[in-house]
C-alpha atoms as a PDB file:
ATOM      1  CA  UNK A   1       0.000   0.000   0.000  1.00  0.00           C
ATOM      2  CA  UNK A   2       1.357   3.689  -0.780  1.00  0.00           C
ATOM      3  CA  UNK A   3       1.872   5.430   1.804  1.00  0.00           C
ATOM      4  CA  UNK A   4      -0.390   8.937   1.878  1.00  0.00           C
ATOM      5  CA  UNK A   5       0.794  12.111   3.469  1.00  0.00           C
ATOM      6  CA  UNK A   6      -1.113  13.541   5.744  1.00  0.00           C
ATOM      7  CA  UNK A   7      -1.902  17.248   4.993  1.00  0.00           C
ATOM      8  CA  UNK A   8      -0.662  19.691   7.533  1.00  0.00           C
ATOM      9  CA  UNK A   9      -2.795  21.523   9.446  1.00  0.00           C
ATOM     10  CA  UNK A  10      -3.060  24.902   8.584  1.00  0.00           C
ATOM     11  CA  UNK A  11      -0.447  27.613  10.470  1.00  0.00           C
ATOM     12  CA  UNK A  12      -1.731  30.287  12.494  1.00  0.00           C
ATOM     13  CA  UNK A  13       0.027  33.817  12.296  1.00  0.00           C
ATOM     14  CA  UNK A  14       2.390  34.716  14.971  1.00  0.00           C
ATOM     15  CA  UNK A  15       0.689  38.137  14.834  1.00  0.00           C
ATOM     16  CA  UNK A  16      -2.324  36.828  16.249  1.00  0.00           C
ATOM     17  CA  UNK A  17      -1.474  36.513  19.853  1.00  0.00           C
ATOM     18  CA  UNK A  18      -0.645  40.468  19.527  1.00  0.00           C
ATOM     19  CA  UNK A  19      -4.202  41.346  17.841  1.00  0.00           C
ATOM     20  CA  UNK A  20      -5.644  39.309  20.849  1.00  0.00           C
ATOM     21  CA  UNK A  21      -3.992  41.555  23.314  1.00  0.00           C
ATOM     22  CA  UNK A  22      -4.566  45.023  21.496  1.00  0.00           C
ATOM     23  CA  UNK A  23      -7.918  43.952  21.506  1.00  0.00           C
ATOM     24  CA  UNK A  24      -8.234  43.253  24.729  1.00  0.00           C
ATOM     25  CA  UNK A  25      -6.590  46.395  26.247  1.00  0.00           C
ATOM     26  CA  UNK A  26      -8.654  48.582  23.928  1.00  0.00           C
ATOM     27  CA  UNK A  27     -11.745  47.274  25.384  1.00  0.00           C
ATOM     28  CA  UNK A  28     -10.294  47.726  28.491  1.00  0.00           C
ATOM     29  CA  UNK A  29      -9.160  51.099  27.940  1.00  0.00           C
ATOM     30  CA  UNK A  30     -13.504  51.782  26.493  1.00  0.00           C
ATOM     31  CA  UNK A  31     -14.257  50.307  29.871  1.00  0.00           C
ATOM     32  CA  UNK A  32     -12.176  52.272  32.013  1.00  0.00           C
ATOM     33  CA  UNK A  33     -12.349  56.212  29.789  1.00  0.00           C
ATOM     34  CA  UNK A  34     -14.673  56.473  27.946  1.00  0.00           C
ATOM     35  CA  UNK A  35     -18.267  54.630  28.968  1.00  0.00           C
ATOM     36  CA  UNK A  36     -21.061  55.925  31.095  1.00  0.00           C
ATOM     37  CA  UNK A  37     -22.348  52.862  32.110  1.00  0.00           C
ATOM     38  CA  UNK A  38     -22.859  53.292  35.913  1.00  0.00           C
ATOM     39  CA  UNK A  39     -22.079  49.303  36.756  1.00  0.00           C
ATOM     40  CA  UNK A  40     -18.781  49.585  34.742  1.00  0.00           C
ATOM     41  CA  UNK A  41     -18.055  52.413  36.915  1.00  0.00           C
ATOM     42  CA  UNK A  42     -17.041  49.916  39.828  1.00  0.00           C
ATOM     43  CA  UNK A  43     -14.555  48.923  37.878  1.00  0.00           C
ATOM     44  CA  UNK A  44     -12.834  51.487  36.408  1.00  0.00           C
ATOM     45  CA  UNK A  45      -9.633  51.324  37.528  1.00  0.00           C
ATOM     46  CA  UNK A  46      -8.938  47.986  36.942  1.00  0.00           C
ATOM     47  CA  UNK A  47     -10.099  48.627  33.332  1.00  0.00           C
ATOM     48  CA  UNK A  48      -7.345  52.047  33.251  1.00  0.00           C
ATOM     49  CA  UNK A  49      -4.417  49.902  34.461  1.00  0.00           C
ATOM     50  CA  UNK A  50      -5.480  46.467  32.633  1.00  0.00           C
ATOM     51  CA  UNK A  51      -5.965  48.859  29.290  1.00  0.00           C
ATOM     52  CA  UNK A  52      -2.156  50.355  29.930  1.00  0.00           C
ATOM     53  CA  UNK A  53      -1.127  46.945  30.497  1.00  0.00           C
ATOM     54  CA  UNK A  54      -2.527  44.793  27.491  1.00  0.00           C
ATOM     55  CA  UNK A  55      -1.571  47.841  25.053  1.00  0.00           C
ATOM     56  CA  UNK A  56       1.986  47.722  26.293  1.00  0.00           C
ATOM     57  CA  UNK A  57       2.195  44.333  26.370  1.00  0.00           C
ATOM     58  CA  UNK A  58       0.745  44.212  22.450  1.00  0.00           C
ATOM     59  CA  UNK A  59       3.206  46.595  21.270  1.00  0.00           C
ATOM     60  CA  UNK A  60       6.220  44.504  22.899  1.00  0.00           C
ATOM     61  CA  UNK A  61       5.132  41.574  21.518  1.00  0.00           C
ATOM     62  CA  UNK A  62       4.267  42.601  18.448  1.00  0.00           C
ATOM     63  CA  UNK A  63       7.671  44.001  17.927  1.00  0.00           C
ATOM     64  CA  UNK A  64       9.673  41.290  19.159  1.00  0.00           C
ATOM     65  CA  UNK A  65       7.784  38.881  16.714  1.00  0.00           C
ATOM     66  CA  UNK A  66       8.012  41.494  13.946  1.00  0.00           C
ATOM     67  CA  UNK A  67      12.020  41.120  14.705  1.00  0.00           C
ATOM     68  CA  UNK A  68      12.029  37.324  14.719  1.00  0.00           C
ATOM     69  CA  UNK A  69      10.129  36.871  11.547  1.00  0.00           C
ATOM     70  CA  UNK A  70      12.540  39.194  10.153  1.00  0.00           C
ATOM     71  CA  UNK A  71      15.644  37.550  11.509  1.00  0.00           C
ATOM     72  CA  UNK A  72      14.039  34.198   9.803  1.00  0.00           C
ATOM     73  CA  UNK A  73      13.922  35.866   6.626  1.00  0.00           C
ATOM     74  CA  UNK A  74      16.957  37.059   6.289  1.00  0.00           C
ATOM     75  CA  UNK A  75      18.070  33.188   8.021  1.00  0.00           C
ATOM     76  CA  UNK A  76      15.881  31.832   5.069  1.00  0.00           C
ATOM     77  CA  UNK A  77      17.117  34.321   2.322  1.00  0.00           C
ATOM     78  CA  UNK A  78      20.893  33.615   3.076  1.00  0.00           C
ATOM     79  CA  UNK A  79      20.522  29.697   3.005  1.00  0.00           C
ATOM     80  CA  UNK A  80      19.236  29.486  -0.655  1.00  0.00           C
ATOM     81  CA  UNK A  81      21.636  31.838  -2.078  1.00  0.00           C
ATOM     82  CA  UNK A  82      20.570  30.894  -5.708  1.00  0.00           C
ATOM     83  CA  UNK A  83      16.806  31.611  -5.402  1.00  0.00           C
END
């Protein structure tokens, strides 16, 4: 019997643990400036500092990956010299 390859499964961007963390610090940061909901009001500053946090955090992160994907092009590009 041949033997069949099994497909990959499909690869997820390294960007998208960055988008998951802007996201999350930008609603945050609507919780804790900018609504006038009365219940949210209890927890406003959790919502400030979590929405200073997560934005932070998603900038770091998406730089350092921005970096390594970089650093594995150039890796890739100077392996195949003839491509």
């Amino acid at each position: 019997m041949p033997e069949q390859k099994k497909p990959s499964p499909p690869q997820i961007s390294p960007y998208v643990f960055p988008v998951l963390l802007a996201g999350l610090g930008l609603w945050c940061l609507y919780d804790g400036w900018l609504t006038t909901d009365p219940e949210m009001i209890k927890h406003q500053l959790f919502n400030r500092i979590a929405s200073g946090v997560f934005l932070l955090w998603a900038i770091i992160d998406f730089i350092r990956t921005y970096k390594r994907d970089k650093a594995e092009q150039a890796a890739k590009n100077t392996e195949s010299p003839g491509n």
